[in-house]
N, C-alpha and C. Protein backbone atom coordinates (compact mmCIF):
# COMPACT_ATOMS: atom_id res chain seq x y z
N UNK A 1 -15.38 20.14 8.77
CA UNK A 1 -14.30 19.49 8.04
C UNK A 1 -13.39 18.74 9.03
N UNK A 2 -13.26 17.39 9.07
CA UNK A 2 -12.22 16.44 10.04
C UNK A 2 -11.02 17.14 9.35
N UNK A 3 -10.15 16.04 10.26
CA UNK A 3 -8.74 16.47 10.12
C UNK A 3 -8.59 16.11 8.90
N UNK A 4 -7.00 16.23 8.23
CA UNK A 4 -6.61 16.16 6.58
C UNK A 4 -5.66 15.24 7.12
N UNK A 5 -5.30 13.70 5.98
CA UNK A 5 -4.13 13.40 6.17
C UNK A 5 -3.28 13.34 5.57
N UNK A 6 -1.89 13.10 4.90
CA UNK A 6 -0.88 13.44 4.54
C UNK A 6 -0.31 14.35 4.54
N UNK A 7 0.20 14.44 5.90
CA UNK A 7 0.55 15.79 6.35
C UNK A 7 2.37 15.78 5.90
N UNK A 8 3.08 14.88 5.81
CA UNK A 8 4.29 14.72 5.86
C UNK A 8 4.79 14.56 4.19
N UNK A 9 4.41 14.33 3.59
CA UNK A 9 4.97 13.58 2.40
C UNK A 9 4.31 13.73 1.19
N UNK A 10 4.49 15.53 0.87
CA UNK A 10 3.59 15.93 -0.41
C UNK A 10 4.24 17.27 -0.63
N UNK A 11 4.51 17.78 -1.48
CA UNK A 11 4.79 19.76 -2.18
C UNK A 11 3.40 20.25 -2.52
N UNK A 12 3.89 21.51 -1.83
CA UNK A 12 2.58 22.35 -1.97
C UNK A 12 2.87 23.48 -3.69
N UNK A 13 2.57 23.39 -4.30
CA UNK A 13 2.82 23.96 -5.68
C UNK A 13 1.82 24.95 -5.51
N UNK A 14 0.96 25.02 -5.04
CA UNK A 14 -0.18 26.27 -5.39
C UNK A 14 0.65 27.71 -5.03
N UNK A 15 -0.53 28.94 -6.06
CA UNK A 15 0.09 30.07 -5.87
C UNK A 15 -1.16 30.90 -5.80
N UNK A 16 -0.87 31.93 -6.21
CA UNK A 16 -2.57 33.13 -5.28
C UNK A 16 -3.35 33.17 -6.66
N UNK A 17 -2.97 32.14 -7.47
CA UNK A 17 -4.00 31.91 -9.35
C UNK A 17 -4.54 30.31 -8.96
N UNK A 18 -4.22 29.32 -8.07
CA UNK A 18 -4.58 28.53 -8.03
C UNK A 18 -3.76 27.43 -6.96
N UNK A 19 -4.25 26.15 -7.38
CA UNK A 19 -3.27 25.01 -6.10
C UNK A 19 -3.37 23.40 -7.38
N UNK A 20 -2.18 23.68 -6.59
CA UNK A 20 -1.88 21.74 -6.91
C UNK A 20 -0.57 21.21 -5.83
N UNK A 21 -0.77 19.91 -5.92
CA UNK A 21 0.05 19.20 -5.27
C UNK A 21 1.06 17.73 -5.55
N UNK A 22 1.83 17.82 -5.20
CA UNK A 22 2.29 16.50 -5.67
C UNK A 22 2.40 15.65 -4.18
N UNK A 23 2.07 14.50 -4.29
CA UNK A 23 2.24 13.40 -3.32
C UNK A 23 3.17 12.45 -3.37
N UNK A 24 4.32 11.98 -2.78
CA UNK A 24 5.40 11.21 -3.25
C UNK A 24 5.30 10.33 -1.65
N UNK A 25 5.88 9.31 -2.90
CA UNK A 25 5.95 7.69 -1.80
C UNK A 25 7.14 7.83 -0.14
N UNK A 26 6.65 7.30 0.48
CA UNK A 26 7.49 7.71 1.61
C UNK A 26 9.07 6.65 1.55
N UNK A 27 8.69 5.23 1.09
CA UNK A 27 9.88 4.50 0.45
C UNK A 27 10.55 4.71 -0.91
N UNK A 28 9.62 5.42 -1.60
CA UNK A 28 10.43 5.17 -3.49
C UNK A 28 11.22 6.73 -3.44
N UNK A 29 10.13 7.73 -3.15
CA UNK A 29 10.15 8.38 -3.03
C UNK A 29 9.15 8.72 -5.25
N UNK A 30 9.01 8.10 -5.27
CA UNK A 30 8.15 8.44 -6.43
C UNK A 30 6.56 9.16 -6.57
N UNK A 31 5.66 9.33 -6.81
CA UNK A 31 4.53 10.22 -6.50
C UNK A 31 3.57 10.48 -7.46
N UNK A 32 2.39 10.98 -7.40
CA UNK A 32 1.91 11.76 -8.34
C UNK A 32 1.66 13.51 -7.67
N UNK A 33 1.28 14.37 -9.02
CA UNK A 33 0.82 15.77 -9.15
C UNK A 33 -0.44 15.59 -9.49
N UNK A 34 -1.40 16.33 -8.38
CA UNK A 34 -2.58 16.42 -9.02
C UNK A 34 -3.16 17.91 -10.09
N UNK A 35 -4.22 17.48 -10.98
CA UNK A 35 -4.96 17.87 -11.40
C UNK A 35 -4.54 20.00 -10.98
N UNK A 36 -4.03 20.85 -11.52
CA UNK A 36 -4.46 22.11 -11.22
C UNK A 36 -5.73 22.75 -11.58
N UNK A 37 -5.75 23.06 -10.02
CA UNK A 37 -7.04 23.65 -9.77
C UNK A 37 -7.12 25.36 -9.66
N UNK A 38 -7.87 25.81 -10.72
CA UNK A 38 -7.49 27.60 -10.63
C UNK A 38 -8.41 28.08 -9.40
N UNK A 39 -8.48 29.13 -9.12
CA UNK A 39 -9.06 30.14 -7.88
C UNK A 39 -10.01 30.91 -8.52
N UNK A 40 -10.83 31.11 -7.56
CA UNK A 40 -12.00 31.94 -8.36
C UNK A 40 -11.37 33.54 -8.25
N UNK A 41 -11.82 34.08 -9.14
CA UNK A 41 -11.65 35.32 -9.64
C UNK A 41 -11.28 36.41 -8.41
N UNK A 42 -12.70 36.07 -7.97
CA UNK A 42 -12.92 36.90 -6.46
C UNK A 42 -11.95 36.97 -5.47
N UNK A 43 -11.42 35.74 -5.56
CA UNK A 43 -10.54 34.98 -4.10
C UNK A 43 -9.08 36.03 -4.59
N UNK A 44 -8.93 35.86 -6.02
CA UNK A 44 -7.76 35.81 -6.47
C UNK A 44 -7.44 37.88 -6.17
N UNK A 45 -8.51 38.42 -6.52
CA UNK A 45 -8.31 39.65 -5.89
C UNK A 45 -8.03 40.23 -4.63
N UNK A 46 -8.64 39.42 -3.93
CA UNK A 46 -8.61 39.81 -2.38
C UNK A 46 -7.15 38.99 -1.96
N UNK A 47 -6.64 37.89 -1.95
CA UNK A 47 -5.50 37.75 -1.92
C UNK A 47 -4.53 38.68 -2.21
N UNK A 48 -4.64 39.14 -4.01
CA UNK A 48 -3.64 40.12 -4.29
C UNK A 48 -3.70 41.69 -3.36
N UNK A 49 -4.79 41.83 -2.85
CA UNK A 49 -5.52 43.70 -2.11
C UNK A 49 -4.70 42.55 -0.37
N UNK A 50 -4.72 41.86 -0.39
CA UNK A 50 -3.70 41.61 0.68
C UNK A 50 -2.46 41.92 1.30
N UNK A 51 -2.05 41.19 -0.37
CA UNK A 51 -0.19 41.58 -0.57
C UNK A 51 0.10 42.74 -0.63
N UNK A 52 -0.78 43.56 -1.40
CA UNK A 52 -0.55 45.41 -2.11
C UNK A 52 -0.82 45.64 -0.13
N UNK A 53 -1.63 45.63 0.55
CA UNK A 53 -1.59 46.29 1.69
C UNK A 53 -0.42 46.10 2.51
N UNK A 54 0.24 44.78 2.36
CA UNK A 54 1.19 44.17 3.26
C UNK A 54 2.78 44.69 2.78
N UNK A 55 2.87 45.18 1.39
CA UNK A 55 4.26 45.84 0.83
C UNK A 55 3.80 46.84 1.41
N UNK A 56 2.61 47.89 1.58
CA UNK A 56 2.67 48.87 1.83
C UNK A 56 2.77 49.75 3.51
N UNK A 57 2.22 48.64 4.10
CA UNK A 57 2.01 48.71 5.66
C UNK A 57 3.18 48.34 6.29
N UNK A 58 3.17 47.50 7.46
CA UNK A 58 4.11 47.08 8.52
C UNK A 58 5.48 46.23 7.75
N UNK A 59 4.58 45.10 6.90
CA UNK A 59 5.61 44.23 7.36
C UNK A 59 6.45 44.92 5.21
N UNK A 60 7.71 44.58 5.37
CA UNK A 60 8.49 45.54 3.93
C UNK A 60 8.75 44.24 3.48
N UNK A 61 9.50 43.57 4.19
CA UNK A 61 10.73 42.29 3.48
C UNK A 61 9.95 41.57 2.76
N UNK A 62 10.45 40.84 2.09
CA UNK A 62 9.80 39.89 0.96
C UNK A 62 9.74 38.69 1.86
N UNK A 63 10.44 38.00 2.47
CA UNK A 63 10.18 37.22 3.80
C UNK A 63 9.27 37.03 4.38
N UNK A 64 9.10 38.21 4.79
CA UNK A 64 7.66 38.41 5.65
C UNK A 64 6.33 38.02 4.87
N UNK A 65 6.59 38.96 3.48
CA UNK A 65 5.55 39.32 3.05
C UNK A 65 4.42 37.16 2.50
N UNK A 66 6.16 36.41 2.38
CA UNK A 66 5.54 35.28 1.74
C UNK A 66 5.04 34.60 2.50
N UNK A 67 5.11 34.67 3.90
CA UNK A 67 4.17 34.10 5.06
C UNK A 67 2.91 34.30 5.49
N UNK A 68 2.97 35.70 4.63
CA UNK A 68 1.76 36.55 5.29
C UNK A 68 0.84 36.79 4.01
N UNK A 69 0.86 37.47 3.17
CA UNK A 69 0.20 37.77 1.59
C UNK A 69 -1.10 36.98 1.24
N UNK A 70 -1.20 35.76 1.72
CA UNK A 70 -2.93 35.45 1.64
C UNK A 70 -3.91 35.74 2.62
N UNK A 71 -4.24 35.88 1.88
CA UNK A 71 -6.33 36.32 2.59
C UNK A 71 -6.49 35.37 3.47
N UNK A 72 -7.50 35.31 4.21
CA UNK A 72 -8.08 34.51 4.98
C UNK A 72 -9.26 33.05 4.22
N UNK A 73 -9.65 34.24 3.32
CA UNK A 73 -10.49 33.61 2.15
C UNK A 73 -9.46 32.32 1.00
N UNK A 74 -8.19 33.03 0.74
CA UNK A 74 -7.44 32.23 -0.16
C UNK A 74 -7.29 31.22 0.80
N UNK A 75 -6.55 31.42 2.17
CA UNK A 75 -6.43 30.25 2.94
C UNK A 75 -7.70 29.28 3.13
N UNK A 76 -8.89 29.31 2.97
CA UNK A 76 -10.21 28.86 3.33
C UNK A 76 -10.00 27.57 2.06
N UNK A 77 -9.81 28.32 1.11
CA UNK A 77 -10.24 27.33 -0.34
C UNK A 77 -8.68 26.69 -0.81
N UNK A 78 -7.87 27.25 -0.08
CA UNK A 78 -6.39 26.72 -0.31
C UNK A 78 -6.66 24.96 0.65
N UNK A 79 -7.47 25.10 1.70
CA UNK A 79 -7.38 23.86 2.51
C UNK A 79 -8.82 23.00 2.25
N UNK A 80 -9.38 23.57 1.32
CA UNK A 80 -10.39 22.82 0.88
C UNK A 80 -9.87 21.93 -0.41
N UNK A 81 -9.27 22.68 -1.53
CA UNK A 81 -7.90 22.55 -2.59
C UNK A 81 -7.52 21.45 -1.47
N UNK A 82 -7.01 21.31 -0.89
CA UNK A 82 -5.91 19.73 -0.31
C UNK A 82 -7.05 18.58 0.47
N UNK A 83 -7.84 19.05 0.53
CA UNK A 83 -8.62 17.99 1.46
C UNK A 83 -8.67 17.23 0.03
N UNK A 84 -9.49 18.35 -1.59
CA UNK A 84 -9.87 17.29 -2.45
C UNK A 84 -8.73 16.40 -3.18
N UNK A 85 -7.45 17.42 -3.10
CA UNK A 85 -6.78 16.84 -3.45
C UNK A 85 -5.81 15.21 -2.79
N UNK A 86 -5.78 15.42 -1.29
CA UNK A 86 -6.02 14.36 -0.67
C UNK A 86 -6.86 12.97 -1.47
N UNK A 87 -7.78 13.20 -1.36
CA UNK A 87 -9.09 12.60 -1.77
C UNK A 87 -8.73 11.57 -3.57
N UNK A 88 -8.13 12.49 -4.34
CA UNK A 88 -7.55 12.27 -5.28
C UNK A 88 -6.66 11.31 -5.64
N UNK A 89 -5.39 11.96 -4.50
CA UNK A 89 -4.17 11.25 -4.65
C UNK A 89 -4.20 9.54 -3.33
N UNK A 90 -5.20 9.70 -2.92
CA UNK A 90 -5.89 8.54 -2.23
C UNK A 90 -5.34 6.86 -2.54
N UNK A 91 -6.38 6.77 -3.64
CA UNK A 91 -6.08 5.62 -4.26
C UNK A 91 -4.97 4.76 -4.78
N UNK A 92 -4.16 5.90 -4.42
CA UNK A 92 -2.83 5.35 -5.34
C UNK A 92 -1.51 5.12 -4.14
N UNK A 93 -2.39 5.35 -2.89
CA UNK A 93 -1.27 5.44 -1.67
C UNK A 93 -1.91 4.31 -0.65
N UNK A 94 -1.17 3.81 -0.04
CA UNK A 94 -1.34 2.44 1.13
C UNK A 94 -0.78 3.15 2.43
N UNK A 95 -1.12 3.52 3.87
CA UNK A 95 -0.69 3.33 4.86
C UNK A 95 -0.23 2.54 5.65
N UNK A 96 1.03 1.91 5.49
CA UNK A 96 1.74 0.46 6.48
C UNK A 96 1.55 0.80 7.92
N UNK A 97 0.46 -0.04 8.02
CA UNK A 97 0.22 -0.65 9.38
C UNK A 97 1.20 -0.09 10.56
N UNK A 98 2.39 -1.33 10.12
CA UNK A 98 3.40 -1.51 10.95
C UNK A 98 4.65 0.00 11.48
N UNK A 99 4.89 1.00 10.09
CA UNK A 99 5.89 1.94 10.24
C UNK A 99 4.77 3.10 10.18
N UNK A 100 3.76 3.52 9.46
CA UNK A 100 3.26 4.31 9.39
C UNK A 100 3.38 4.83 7.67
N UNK A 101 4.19 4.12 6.96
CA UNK A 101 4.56 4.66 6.03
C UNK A 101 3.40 5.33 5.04
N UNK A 102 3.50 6.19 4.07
CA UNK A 102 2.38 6.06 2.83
C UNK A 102 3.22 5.78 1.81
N UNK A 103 2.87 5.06 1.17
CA UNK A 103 3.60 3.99 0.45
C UNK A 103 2.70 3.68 -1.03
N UNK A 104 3.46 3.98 -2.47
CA UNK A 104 2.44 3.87 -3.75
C UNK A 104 2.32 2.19 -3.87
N UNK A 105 1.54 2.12 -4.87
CA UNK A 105 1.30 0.86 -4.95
C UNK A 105 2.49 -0.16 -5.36
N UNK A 106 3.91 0.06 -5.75
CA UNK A 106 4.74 -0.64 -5.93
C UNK A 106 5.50 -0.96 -5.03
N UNK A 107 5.21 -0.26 -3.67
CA UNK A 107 6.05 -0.02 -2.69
C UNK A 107 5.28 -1.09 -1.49
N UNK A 108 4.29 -1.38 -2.16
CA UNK A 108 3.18 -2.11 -1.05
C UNK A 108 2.96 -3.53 -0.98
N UNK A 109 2.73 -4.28 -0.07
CA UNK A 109 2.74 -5.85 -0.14
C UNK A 109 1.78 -5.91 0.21
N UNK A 110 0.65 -6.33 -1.07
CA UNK A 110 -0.40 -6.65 -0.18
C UNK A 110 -1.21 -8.02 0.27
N UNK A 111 -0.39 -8.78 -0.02
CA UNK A 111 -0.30 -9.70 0.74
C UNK A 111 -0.48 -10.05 2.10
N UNK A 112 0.22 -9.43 2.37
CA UNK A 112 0.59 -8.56 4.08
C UNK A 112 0.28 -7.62 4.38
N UNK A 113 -0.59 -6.53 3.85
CA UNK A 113 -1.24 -5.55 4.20
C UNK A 113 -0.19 -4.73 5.13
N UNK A 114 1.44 -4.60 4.60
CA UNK A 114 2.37 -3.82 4.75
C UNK A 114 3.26 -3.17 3.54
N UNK A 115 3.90 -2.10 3.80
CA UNK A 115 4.83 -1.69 2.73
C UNK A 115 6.02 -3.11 2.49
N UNK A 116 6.56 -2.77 2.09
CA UNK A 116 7.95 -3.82 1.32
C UNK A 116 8.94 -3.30 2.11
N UNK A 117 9.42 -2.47 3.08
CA UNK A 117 9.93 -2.51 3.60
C UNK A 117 10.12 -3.46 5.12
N UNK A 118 8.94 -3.16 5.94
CA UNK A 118 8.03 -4.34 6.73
C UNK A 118 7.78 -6.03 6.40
N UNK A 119 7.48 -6.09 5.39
CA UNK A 119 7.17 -7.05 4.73
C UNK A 119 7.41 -7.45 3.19
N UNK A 120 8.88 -7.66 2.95
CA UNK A 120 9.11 -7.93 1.89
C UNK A 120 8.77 -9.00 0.78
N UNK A 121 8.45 -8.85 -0.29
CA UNK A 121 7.88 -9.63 -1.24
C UNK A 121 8.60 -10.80 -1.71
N UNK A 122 8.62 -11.82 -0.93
CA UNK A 122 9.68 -12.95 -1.54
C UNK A 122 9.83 -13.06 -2.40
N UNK A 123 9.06 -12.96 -3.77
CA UNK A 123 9.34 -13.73 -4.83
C UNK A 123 10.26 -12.25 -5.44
N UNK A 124 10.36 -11.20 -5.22
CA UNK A 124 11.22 -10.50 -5.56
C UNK A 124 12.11 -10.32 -4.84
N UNK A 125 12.03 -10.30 -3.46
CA UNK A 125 14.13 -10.90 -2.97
C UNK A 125 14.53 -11.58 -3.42
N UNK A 126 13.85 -13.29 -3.55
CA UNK A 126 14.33 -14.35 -4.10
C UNK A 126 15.09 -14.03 -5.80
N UNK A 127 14.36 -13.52 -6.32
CA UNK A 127 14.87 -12.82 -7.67
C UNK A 127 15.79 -11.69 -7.34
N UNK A 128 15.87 -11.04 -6.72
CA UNK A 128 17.34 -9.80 -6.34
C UNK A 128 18.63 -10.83 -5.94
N UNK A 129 18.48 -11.77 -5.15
CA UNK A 129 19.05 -12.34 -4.30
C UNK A 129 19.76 -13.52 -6.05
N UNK A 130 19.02 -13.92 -6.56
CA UNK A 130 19.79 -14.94 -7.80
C UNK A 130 20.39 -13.88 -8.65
N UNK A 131 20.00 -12.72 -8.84
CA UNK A 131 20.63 -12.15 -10.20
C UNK A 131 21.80 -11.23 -8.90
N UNK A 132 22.06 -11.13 -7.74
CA UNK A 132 23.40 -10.81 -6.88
C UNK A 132 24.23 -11.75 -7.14
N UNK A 133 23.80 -12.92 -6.71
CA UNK A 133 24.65 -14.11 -6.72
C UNK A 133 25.19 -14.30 -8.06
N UNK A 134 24.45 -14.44 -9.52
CA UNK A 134 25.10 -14.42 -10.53
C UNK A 134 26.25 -13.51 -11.08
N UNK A 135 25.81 -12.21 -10.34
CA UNK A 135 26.62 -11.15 -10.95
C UNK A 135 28.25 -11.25 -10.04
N UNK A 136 27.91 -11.67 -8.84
CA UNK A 136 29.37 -12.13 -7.96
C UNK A 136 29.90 -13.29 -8.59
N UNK A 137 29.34 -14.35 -8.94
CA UNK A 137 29.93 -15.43 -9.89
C UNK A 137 30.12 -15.33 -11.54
N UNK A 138 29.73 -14.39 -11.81
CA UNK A 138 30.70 -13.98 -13.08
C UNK A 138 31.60 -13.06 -12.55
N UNK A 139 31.80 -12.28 -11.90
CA UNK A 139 33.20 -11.53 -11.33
C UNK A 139 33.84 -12.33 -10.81
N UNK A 140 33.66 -13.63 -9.90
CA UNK A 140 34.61 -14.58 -9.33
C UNK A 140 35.12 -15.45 -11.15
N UNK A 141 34.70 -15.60 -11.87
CA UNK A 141 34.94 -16.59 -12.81
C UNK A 141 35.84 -15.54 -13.52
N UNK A 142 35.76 -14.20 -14.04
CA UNK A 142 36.19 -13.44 -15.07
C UNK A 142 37.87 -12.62 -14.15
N UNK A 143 38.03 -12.93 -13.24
CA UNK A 143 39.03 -12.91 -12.43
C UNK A 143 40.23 -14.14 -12.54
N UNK A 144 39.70 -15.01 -12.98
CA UNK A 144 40.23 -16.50 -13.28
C UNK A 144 40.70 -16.48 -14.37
N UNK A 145 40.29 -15.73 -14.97
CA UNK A 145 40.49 -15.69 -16.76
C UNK A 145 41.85 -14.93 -17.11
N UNK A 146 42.91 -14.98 -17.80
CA UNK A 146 43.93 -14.38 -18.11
C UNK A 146 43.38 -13.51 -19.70
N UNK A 147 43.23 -12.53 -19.95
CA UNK A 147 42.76 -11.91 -20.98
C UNK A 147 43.54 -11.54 -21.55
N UNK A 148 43.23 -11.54 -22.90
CA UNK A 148 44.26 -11.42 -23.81
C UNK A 148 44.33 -10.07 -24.63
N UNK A 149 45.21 -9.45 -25.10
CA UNK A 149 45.13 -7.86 -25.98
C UNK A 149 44.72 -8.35 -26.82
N UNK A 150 44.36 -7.03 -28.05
CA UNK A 150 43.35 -7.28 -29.27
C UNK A 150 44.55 -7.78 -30.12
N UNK A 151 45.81 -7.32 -30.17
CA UNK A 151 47.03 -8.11 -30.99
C UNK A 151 46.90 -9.68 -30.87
N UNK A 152 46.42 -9.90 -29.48
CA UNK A 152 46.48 -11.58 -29.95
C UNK A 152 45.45 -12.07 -30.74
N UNK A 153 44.11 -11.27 -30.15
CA UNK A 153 42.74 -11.93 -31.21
C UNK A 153 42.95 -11.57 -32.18
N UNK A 154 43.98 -11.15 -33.11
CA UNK A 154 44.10 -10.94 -34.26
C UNK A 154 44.86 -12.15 -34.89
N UNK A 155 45.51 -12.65 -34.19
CA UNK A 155 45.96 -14.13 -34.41
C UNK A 155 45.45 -15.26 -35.20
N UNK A 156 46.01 -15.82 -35.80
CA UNK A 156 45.34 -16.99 -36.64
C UNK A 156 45.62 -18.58 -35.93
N UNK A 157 44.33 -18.84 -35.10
CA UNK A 157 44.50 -19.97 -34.00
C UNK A 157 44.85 -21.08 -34.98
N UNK A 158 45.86 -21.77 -34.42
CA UNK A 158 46.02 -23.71 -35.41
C UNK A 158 45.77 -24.52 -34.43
N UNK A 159 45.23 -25.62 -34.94
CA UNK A 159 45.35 -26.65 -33.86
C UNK A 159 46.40 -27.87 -34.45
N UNK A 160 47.16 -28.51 -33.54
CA UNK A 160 47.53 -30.14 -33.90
C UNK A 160 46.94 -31.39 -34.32
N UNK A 161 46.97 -31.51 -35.98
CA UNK A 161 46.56 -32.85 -36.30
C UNK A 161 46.66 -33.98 -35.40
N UNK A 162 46.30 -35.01 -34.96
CA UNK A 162 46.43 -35.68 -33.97
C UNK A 162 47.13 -37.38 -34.59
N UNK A 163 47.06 -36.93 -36.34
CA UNK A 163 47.30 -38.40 -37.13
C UNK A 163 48.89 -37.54 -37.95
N UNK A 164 49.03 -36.15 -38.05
CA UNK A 164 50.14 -35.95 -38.92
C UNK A 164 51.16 -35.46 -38.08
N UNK A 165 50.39 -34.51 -36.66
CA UNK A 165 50.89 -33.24 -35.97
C UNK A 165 51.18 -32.47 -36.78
N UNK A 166 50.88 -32.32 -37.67
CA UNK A 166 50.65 -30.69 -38.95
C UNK A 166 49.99 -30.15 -37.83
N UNK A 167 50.37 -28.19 -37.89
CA UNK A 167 49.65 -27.27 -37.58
C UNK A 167 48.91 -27.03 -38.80
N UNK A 168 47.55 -26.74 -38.03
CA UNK A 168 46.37 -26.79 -39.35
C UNK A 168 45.34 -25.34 -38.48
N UNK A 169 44.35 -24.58 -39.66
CA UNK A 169 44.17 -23.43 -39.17
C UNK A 169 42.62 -23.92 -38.46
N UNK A 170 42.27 -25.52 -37.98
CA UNK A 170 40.96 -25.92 -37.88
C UNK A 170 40.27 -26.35 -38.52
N UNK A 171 38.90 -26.55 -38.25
CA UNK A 171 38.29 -26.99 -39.44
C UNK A 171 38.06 -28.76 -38.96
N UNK A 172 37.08 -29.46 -39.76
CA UNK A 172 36.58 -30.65 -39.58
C UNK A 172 38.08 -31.55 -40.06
N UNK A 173 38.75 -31.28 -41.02
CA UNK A 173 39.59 -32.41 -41.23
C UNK A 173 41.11 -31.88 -41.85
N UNK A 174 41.99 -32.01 -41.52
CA UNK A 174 43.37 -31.71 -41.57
C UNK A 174 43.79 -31.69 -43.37
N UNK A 175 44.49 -30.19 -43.20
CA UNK A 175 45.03 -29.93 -44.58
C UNK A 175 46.02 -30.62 -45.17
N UNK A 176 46.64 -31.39 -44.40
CA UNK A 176 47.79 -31.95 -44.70
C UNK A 176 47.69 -33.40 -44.95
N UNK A 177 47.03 -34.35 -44.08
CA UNK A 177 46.47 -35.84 -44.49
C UNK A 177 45.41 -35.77 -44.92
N UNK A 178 44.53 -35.19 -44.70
CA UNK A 178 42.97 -35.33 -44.97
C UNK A 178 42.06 -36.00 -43.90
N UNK A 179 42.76 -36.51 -42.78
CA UNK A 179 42.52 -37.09 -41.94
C UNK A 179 41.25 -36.06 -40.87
N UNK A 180 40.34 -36.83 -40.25
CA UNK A 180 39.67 -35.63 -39.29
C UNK A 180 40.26 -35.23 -38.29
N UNK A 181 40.23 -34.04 -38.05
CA UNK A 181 41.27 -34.16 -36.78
C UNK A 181 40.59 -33.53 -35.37
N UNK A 182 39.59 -34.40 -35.10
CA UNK A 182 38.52 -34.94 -33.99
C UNK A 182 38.72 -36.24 -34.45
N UNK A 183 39.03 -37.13 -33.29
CA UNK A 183 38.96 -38.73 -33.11
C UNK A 183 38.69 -38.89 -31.89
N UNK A 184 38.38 -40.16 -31.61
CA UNK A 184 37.95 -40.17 -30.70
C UNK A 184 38.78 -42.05 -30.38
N UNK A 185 38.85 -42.40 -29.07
CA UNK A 185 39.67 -43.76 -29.00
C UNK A 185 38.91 -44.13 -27.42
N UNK A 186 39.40 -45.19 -27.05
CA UNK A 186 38.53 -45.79 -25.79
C UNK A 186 39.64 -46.00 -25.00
N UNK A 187 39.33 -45.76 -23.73
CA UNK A 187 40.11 -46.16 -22.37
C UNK A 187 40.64 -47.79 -22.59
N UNK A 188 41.67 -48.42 -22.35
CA UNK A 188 42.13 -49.57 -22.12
C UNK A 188 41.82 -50.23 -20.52
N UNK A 189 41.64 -49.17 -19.56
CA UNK A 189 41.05 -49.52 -18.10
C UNK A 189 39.51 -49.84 -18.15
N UNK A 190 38.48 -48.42 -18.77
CA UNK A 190 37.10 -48.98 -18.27
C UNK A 190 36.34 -48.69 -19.82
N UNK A 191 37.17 -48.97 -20.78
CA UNK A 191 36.25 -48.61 -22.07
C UNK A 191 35.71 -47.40 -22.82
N UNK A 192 35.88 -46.21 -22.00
CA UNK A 192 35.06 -45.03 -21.99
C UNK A 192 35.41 -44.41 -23.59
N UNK A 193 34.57 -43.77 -23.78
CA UNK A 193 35.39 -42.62 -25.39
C UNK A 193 36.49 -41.90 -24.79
N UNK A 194 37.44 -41.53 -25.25
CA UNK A 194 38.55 -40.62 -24.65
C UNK A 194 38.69 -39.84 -25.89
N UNK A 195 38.87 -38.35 -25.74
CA UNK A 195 39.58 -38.22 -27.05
C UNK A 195 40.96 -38.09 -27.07
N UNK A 196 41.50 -37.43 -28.19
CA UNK A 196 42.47 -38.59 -29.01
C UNK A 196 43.90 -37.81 -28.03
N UNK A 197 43.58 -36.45 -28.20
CA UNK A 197 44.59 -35.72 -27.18
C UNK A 197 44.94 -36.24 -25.72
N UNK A 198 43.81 -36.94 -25.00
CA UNK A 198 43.83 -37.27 -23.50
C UNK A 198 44.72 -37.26 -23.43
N UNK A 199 45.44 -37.51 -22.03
CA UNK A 199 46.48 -38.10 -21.53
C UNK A 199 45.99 -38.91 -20.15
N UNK A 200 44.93 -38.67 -19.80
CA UNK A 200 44.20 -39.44 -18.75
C UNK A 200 42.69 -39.47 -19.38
N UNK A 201 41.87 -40.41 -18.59
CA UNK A 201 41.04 -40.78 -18.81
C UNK A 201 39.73 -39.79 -18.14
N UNK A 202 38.55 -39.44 -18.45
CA UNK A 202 37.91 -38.71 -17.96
C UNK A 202 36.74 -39.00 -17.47
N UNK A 203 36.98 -40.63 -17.47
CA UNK A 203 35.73 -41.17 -16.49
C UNK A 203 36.54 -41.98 -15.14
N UNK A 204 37.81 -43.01 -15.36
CA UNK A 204 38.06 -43.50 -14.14
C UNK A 204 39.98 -42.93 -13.79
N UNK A 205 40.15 -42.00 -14.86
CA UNK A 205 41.21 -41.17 -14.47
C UNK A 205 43.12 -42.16 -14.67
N UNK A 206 42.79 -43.53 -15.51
CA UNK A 206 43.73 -44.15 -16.06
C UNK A 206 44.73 -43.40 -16.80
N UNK A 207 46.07 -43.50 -17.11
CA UNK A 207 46.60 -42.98 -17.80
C UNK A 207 46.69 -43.25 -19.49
N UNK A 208 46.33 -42.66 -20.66
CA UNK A 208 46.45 -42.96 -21.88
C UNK A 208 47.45 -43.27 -22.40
């Protein structure tokens, strides 16, 4: 049997009825659990005629006893249990080149045949990097804003007729003349539409 790898970055869950493992990403820290695998019958006795000798002999503490309490036999098939499980959790893990990392497949660029830490995935900085920037430019814009209590939005907005100056509650055309009160009139400097409120012009900045 060669060496085993993932030695760093996995829980050992097995107990003296069986083994499993979970494998977690060395960047996400996310993972899978494999498959539990039970112990044969046999194993599972001689493990337990272990422990019963080991409360009863030298070593007392419960300490002791959890370092010590498997067989030689449980240990045999306990590291056969991780080689397959290794083997298992395989496919779903990348080794970066560059850090050493083991790294799941979301964590991996393979592009670059590195993790995302090493070699980050442009088109997803580029996307972190626009939805930062948006979220700082609506906090720069909503800072600008003077906000109002719910007493005012309870308010009934009017605007100024622009043909009667009646306050009117909106709407396409004024309660009071009948007049619309959207007009629209032209610059006397460069012609432009102005509307009717201007007081300057909003293409060459003339006064109305």
């Amino acid at each position: 049997m060669g060496l085993i790898e993932f030695t760093r970055n996995y829980d050992d869950l097995s107990t003296e009825r069986g083994f499993q493992f979970e494998f977690y990403c060395d960047r996400c820290g996310n993972g899978y659990r494999t498959r539990f695998e039970p112990l044969a019958t046999g194993t599972i006795s001689e493990a337990l005629d272990a422990a019963s000798g080991i409360l009863g002999g030298l070593f007392g503490r419960a300490a002791e006893v959890a370092d010590t309490v498997h067989s030689v036999a449980w240990e045999k098939a306990h590291d056969a249990a991780f080689t397959r499980a290794v083997e298992e959790a395989r496919p779903h893990f990348r080794k970066c080149r560059r850090c050493g990392q083991w790294v799941d497949d979301d964590c991996w660029n393979g592009r670059r045949g590195m993790c995302k830490d090493c070699a980050p995935a442009l088109e997803e900085e580029l996307s972190a990097i626009q939805a930062e920037t948006a979220v700082a430019d609506a906090r720069e814009k909503a800072e600008e804003i003077d906000f109002v209590d719910a007493a005012r939005l309870k308010e009934t907005i009017t605007v100024t007729c622009p043909h009667c100056g009646a306050a009117v509650p909106g709407g396409k055309f004024c309660a009071e003349c009948g007049k619309p009160l959207r007009t629209e009139k032209h610059c006397p400097n460069c012609g432009a539409k102005v509307p009717a409120t201007a007081k300057f012009c909003p293409e060459c900045g003339a006064k109305q």
